[in-house]
N, C-alpha and C. Protein backbone atom coordinates (compact mmCIF):
# COMPACT_ATOMS: atom_id res chain seq x y z
N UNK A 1 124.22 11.96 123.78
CA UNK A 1 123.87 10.93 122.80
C UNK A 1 123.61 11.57 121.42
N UNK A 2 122.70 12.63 121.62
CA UNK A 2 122.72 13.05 119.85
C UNK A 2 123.99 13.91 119.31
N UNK A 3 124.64 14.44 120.39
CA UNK A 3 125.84 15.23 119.78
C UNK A 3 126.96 14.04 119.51
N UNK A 4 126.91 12.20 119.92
CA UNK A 4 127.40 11.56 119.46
C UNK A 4 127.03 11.13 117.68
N UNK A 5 126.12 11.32 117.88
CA UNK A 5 125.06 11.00 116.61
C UNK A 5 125.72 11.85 115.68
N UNK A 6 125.07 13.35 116.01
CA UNK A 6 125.95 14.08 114.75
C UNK A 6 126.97 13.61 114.69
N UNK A 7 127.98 14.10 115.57
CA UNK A 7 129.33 13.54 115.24
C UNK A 7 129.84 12.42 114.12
N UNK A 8 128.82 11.61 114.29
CA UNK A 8 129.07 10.40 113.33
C UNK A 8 128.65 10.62 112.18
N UNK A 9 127.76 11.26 112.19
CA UNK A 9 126.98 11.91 110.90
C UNK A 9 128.03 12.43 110.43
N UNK A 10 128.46 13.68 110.47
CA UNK A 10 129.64 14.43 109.70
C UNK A 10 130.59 13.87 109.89
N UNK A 11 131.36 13.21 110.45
CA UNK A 11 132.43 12.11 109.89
C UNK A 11 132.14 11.50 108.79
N UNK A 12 131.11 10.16 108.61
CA UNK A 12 130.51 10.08 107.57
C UNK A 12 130.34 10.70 106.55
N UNK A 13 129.92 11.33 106.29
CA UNK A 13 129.57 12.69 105.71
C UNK A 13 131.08 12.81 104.69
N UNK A 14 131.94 13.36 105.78
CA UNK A 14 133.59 13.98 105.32
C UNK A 14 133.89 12.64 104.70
N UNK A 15 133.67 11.61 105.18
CA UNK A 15 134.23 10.68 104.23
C UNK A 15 133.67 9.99 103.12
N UNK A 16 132.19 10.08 102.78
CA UNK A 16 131.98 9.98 101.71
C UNK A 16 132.66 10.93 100.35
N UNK A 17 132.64 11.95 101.04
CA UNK A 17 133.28 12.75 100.77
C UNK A 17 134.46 13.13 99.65
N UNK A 18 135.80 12.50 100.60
CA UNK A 18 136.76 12.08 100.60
C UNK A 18 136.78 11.52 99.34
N UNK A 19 136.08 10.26 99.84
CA UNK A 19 135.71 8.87 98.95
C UNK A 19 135.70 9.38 97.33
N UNK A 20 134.96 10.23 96.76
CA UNK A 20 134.24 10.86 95.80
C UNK A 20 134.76 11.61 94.87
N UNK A 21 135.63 11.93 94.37
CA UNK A 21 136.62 13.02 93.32
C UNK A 21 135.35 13.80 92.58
N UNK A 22 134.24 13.25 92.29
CA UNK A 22 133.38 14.22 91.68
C UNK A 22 132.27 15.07 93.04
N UNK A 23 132.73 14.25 94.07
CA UNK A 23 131.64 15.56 94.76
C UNK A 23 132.65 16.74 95.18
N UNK A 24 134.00 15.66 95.47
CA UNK A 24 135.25 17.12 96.15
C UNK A 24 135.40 17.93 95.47
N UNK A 25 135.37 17.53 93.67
CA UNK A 25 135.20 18.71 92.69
C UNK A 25 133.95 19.36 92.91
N UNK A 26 132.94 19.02 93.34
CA UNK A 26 131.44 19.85 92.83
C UNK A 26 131.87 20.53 94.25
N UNK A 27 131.90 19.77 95.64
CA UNK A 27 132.41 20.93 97.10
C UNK A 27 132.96 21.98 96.75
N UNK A 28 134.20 21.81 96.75
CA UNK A 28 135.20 22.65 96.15
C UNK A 28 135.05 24.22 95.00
N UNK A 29 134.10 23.51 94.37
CA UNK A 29 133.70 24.91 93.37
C UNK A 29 132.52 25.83 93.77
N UNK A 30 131.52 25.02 94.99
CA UNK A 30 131.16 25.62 95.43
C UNK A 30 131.24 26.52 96.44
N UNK A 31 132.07 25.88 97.09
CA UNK A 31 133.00 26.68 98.35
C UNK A 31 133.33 27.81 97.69
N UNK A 32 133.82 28.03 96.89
CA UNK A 32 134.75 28.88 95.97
C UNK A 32 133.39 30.02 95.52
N UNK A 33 132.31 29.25 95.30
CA UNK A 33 131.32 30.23 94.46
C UNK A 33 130.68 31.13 95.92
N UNK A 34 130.40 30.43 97.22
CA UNK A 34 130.17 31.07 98.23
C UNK A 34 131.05 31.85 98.43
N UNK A 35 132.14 31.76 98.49
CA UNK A 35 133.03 32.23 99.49
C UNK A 35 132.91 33.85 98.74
N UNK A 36 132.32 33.87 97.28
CA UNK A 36 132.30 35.14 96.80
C UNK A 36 130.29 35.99 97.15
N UNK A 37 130.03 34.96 96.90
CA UNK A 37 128.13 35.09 96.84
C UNK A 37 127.70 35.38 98.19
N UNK A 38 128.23 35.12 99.18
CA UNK A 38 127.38 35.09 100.71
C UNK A 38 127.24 36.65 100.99
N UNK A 39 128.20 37.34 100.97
CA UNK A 39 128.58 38.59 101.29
C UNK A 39 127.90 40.01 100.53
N UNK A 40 127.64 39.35 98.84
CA UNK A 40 127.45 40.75 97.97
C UNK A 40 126.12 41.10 98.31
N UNK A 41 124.95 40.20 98.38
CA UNK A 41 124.29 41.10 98.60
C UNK A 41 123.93 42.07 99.58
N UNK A 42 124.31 41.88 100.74
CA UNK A 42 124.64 42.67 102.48
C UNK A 42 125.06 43.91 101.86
N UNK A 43 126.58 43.82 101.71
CA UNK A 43 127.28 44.85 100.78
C UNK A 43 126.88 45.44 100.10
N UNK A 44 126.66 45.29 98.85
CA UNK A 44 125.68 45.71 98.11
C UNK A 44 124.50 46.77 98.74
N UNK A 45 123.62 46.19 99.83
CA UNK A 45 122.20 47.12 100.06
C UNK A 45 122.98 48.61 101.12
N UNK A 46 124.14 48.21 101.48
CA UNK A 46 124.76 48.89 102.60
C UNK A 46 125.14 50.11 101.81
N UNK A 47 126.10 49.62 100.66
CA UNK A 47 126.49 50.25 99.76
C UNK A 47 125.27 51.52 98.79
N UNK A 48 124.22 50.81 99.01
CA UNK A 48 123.24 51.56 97.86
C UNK A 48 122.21 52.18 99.10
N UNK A 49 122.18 52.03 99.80
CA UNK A 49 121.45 53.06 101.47
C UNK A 49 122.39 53.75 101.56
N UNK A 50 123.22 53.57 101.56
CA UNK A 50 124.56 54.97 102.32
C UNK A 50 124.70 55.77 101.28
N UNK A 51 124.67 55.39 99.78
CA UNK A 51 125.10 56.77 98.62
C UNK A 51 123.23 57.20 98.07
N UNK A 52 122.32 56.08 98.52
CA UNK A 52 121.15 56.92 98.38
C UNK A 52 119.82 56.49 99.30
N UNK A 53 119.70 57.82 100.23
CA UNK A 53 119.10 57.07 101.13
C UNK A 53 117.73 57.16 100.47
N UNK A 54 117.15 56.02 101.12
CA UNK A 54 115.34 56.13 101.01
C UNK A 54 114.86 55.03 101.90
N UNK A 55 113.63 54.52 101.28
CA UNK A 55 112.75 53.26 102.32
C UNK A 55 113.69 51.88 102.31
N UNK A 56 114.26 51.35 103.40
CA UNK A 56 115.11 50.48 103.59
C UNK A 56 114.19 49.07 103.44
N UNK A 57 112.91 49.53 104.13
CA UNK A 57 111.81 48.43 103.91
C UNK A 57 111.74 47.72 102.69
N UNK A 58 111.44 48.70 101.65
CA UNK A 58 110.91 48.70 100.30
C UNK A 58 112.11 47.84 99.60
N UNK A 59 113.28 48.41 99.87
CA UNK A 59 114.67 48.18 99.52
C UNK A 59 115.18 46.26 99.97
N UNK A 60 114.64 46.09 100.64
CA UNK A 60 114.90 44.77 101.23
C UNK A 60 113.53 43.92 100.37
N UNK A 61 112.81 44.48 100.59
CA UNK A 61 111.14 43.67 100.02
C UNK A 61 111.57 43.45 98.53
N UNK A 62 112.16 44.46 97.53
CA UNK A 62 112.40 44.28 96.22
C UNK A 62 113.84 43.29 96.02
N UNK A 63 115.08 43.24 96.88
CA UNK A 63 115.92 42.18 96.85
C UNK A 63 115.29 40.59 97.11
N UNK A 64 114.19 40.55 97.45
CA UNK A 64 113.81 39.25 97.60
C UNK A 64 112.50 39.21 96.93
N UNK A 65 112.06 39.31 96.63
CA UNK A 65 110.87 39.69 95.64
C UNK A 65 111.79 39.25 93.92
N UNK A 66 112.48 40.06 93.96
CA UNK A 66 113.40 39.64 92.58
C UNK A 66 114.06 38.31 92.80
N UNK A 67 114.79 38.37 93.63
CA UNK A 67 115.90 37.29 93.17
C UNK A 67 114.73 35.71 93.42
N UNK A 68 113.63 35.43 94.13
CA UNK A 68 112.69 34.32 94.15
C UNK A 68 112.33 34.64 92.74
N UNK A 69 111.94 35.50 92.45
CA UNK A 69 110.97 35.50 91.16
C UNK A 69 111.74 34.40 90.43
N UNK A 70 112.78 34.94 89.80
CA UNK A 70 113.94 34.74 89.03
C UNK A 70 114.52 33.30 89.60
N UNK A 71 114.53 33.02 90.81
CA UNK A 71 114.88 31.68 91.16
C UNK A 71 114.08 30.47 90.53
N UNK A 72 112.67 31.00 90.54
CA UNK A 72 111.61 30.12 90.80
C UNK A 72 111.82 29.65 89.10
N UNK A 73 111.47 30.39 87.97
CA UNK A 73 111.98 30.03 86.59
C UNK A 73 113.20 29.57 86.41
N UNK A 74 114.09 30.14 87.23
CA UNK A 74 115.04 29.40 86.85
C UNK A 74 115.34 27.67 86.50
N UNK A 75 115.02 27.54 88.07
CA UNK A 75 114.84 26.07 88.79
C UNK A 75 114.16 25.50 87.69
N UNK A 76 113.10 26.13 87.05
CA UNK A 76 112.42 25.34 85.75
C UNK A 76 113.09 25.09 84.52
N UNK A 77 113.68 26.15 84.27
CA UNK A 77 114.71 26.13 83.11
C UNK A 77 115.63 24.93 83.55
N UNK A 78 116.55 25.00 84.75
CA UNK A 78 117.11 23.47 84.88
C UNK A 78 116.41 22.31 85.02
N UNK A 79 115.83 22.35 85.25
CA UNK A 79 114.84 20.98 85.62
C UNK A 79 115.03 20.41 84.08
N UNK A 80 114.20 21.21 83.31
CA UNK A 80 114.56 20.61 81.69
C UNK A 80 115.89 20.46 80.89
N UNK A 81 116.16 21.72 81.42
CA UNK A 81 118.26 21.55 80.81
C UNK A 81 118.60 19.91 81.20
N UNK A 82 118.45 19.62 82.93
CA UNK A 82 119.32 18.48 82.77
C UNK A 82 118.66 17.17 82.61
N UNK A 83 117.54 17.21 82.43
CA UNK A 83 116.66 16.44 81.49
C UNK A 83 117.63 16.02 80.28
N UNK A 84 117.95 16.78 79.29
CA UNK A 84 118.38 16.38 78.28
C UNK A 84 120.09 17.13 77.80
N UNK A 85 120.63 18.11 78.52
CA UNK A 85 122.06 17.85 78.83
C UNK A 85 122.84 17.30 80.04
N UNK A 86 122.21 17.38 81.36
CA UNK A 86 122.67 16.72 82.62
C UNK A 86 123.25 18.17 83.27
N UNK A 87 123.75 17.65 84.25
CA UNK A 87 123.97 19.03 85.22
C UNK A 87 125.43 19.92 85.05
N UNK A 88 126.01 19.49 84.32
CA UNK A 88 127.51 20.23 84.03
C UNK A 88 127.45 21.40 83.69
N UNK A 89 126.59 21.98 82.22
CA UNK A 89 126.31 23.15 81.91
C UNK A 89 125.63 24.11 82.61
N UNK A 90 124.43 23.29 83.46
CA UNK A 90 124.28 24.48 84.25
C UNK A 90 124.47 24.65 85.56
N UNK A 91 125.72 24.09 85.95
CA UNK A 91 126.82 24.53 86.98
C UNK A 91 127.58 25.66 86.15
N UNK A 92 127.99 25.48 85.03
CA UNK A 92 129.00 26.09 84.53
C UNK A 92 128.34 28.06 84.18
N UNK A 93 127.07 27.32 84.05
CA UNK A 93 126.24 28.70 84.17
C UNK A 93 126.24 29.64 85.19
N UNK A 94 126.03 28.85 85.93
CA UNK A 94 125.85 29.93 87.82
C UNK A 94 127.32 30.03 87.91
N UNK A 95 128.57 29.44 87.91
CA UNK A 95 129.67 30.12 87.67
C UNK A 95 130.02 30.90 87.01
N UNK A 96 129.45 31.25 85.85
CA UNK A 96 129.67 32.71 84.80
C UNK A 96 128.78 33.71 85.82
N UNK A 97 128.03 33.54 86.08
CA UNK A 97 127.30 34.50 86.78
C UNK A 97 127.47 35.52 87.68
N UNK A 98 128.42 34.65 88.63
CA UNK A 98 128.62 35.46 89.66
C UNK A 98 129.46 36.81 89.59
N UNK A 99 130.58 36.19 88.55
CA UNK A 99 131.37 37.53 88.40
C UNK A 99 130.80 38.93 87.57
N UNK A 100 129.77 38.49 86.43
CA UNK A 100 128.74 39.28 85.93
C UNK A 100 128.29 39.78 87.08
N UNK A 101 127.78 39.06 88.29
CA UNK A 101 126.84 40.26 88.88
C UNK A 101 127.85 40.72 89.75
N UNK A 102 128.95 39.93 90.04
CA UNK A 102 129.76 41.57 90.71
C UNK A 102 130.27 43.21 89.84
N UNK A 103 130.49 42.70 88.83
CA UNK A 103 130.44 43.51 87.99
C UNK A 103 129.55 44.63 87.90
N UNK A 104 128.29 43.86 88.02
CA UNK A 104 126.87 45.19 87.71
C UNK A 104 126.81 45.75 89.09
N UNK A 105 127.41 44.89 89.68
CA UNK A 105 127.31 45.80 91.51
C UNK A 105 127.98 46.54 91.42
N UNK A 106 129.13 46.63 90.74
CA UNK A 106 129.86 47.76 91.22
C UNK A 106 129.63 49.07 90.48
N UNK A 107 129.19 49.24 88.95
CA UNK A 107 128.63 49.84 87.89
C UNK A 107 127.33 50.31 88.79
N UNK A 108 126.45 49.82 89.09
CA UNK A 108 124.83 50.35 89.19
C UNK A 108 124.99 50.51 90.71
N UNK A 109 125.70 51.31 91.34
CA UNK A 109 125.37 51.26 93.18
C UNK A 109 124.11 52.37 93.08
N UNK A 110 123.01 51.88 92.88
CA UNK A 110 121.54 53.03 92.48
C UNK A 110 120.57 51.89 92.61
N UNK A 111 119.26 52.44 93.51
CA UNK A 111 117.70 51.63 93.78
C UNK A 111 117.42 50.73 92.82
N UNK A 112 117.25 51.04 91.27
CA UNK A 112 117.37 50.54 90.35
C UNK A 112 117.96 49.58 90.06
N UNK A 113 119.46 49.32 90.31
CA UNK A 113 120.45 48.33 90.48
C UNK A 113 120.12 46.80 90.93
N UNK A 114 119.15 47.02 91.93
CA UNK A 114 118.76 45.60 92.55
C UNK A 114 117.98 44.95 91.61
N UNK A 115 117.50 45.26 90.55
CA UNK A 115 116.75 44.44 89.90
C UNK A 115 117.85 43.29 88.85
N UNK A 116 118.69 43.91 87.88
CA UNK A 116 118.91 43.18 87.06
C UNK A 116 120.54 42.56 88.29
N UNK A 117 121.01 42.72 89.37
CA UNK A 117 121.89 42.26 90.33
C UNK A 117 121.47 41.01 91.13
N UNK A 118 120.30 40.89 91.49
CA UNK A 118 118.95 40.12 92.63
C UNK A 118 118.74 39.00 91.28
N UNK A 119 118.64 39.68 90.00
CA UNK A 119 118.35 39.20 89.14
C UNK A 119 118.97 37.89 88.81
N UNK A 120 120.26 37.98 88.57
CA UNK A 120 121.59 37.45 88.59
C UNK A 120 121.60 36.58 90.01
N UNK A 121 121.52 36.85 90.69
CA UNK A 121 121.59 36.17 92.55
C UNK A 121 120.30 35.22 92.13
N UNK A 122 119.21 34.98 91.53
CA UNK A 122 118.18 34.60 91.06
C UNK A 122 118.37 33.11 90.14
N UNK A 123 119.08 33.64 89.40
CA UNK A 123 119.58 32.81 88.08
C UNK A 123 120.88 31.50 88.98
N UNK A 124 121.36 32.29 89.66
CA UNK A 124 122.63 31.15 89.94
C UNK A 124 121.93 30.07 91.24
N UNK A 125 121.38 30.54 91.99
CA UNK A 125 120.82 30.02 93.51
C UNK A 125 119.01 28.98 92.73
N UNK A 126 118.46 29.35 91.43
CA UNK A 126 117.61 28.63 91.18
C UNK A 126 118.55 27.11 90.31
N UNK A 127 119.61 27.44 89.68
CA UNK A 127 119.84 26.54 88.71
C UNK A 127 120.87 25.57 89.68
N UNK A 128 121.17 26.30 90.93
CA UNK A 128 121.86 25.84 91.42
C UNK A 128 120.94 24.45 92.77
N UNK A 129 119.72 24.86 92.59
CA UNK A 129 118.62 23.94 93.46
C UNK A 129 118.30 22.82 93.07
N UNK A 130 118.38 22.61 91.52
CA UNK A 130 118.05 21.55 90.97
C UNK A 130 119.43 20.72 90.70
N UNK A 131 120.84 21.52 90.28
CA UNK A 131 121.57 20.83 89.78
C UNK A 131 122.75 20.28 90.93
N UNK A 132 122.45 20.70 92.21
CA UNK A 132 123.82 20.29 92.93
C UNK A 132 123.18 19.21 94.38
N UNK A 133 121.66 18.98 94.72
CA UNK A 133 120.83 17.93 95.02
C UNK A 133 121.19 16.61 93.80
N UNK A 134 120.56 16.81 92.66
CA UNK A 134 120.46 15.95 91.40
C UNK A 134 121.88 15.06 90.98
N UNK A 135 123.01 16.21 91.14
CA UNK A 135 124.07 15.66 90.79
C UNK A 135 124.62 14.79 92.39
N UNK A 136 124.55 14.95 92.95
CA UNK A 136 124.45 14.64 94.60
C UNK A 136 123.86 13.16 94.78
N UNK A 137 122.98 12.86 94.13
CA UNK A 137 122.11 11.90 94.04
C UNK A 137 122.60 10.97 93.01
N UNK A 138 123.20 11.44 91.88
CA UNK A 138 123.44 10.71 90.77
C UNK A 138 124.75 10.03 90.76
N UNK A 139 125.71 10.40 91.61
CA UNK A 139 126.71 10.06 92.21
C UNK A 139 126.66 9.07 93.04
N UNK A 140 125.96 9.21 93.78
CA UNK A 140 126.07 8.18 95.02
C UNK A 140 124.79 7.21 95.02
N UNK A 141 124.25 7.10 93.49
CA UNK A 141 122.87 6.20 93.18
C UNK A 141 122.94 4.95 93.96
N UNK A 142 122.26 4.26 94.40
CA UNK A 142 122.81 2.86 95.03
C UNK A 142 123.26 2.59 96.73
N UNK A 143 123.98 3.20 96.95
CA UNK A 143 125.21 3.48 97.50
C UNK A 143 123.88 3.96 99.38
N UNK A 144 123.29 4.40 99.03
CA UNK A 144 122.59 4.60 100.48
C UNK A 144 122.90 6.06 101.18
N UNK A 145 123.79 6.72 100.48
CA UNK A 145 124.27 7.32 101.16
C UNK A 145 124.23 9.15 101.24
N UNK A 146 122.96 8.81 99.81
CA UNK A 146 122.87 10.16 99.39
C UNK A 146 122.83 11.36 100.57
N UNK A 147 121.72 11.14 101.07
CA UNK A 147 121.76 12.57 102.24
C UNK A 147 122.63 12.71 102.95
N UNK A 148 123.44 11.59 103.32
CA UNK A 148 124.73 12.48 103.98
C UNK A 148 125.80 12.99 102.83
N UNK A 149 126.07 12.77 101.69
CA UNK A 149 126.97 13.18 100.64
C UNK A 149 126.32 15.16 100.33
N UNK A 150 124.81 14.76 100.65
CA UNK A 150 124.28 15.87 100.31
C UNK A 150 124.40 16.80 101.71
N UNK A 151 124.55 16.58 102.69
CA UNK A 151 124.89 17.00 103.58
C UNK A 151 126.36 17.39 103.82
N UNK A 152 127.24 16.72 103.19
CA UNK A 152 128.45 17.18 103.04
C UNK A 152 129.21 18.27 102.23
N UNK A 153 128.20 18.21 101.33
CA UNK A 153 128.86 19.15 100.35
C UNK A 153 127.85 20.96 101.04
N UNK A 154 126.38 20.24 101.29
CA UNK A 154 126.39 21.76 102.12
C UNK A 154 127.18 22.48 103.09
N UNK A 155 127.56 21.41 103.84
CA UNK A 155 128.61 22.13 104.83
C UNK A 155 129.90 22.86 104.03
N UNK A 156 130.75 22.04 103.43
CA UNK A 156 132.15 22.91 102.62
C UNK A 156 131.86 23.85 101.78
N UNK A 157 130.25 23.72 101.35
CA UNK A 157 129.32 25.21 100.96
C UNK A 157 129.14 26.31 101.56
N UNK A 158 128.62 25.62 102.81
CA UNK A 158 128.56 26.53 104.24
C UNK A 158 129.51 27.51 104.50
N UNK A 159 130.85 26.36 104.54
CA UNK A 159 132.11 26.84 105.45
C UNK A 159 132.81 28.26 104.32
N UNK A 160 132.61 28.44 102.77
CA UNK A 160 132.48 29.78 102.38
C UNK A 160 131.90 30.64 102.53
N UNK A 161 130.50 30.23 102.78
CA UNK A 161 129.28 31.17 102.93
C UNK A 161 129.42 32.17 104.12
N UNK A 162 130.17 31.51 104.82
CA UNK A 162 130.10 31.87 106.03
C UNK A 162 131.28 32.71 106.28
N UNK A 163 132.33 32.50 105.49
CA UNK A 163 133.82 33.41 105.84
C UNK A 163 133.19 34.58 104.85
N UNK A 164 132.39 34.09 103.88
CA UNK A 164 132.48 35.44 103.11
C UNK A 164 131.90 36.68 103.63
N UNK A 165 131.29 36.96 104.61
CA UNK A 165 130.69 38.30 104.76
C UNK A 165 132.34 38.92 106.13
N UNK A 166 133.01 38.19 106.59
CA UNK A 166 134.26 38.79 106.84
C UNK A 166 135.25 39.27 105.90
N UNK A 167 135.27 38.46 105.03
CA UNK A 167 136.09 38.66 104.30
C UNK A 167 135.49 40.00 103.67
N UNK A 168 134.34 40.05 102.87
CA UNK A 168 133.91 41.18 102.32
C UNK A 168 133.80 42.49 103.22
N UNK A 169 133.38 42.55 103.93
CA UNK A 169 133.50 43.40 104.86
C UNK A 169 135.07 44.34 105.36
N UNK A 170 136.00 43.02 105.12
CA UNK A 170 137.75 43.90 105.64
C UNK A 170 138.28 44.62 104.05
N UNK A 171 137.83 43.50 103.00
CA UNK A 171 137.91 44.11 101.39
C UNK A 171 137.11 45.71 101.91
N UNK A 172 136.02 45.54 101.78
CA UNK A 172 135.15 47.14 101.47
C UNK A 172 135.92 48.18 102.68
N UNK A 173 136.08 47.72 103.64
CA UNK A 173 136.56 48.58 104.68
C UNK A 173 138.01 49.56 104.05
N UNK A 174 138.33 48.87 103.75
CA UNK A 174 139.96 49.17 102.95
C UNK A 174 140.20 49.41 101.49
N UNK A 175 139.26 49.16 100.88
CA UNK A 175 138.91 49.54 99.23
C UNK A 175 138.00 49.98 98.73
N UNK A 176 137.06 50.24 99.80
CA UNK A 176 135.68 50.65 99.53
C UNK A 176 135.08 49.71 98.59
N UNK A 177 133.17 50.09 98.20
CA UNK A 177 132.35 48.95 97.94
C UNK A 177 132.51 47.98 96.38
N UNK A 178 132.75 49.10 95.63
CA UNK A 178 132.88 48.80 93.54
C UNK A 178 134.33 48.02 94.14
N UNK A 179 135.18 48.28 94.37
CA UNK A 179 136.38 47.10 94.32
C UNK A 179 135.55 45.64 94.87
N UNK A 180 135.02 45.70 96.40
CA UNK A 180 134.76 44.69 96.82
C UNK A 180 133.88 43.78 95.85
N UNK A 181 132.80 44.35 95.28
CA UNK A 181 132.09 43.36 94.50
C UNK A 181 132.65 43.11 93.50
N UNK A 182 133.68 43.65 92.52
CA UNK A 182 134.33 42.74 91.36
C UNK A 182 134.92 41.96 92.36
N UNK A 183 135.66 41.99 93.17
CA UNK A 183 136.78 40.97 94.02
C UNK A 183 136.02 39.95 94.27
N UNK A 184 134.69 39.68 94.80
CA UNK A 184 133.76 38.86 95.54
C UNK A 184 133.53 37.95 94.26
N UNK A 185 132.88 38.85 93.31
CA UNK A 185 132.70 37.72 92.16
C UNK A 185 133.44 37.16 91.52
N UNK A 186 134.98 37.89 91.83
CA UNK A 186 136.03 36.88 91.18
C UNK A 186 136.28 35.60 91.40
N UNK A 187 135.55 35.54 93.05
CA UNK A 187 135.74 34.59 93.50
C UNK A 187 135.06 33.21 92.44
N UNK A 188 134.53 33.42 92.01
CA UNK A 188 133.67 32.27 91.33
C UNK A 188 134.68 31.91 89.88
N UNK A 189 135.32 32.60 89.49
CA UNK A 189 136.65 32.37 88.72
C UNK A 189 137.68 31.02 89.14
N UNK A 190 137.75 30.96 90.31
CA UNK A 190 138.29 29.91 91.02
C UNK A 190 136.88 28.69 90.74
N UNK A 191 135.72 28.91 90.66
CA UNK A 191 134.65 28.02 90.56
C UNK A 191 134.96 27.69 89.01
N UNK A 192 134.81 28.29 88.54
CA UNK A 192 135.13 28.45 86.73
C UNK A 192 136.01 27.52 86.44
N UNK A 193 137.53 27.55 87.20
CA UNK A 193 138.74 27.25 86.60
C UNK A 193 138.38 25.80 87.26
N UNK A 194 137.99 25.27 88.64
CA UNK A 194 137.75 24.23 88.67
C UNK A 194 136.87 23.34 87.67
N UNK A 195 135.75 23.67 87.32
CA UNK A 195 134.88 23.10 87.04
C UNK A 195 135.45 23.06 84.76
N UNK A 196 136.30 23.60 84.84
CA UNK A 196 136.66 23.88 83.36
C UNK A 196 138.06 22.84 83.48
N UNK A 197 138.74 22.74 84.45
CA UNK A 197 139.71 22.03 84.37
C UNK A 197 139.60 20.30 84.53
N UNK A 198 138.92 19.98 84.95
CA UNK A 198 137.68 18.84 85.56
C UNK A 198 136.75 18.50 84.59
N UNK A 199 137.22 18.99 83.27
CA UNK A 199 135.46 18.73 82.61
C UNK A 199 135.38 17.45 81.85
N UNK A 200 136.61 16.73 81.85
CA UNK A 200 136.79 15.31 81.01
C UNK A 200 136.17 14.27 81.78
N UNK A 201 136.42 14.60 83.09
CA UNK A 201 135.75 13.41 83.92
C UNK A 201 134.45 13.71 84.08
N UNK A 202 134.45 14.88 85.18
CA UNK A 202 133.74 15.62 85.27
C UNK A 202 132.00 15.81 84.31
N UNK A 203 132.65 15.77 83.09
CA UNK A 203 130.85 16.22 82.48
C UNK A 203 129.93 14.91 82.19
N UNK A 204 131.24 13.80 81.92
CA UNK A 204 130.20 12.58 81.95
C UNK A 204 129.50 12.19 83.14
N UNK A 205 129.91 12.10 84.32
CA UNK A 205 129.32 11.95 85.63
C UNK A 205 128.20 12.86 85.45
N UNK A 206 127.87 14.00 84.96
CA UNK A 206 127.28 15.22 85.25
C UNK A 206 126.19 14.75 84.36
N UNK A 207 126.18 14.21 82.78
CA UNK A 207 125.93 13.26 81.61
C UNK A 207 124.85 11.74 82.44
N UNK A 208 125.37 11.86 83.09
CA UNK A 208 124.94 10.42 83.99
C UNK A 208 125.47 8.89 82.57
């Protein structure tokens, strides 16, 4: 009975979905932004323990220690952004981002590195808390249907998040780590080109 339930749930779900040209655009670019983000930071700590070893503890405590810090302001900084521009710009933000911090991943593989990298992982995952709920909601105002729309787009979120640490993993295996993280953050280039090609319709919805 409840695995009928879900079932219906994510059908639902896929077809609000469907239904929606501005959430398949907002899915879609996020898929695209996971499919690069899930993986770097793993990579990344693997990468910076193996060329310098030390406290792995410490090393894990400061990747999350930073990137909350940095989340937590962030989320504030949007909260007011789409107050008075709406959520387009700072989508378009956490999409510049990502490829910046593959970039510094591959430049800084050093202890040090995790700060202004976590930093970056900080900035896109806070602005991204307020603006892809909000826009989620603003879409489907009325309509009843918000939490499953919002449930939908986590999943085709998911379904990158989740290929990406394979994918990164056969990249680094075969190109080693500095290729893999520019490659990973390119991925968000595909987020970029969506969300830049889309922006006529696109920013007024975002505009409310």
């Amino acid at each position: 009975m409840k695995e009928d339930r879900k079932h219906e749930k994510t059908t639902s779900g896929f077809k609000v979905l469907l239904q929606s040209r501005p959430l398949l655009v907002l899915a879609a670019a996020l898929a695209c932004f996971h499919l690069g983000n899930g993986a770097l930071l793993p990579l990344y700590g693997l990468a910076v323990v193996s060329a310098h070893p030390g406290n792995p503890t410490i090393f894990v405590a400061e990747t999350i220690a930073v990137a909350q810090a940095v989340m937590i302001l962030a989320s504030i900084v949007a909260t007011r952004m789409a107050q008075r521009q709406g959520y387009w710009w700072i989508l378009l933000i956490t999409f510049i981002a990502l490829p910046i911090r593959g970039v510094v991943a591959s430049f800084l593989v050093v202890h040090w590195g995790v700060f202004p990298v976590q930093a970056l992982d900080g900035v896109g995952a806070g602005l991204q808390s307020v603006a892809v709920p909000g826009l989620v909601a603003r879409v489907l105002n009325g309509t009843g249907r918000v939490n499953v729309g919002q449930g939908a787009v986590m999943t085709v979120q998911g379904l990158g998040a989740s290929i990406s640490p394979m994918l990164g993993g056969w990249i680094a295996e075969g190109l080693g780590y500095r290729i893999t993280f520019v490659t990973l953050g390119s991925f968000a280039l595909l987020s970029l080109a969506i969300w830049l090609i889309t922006v006529r319709w696109m920013k007024p919805v975002c505009e409310g």
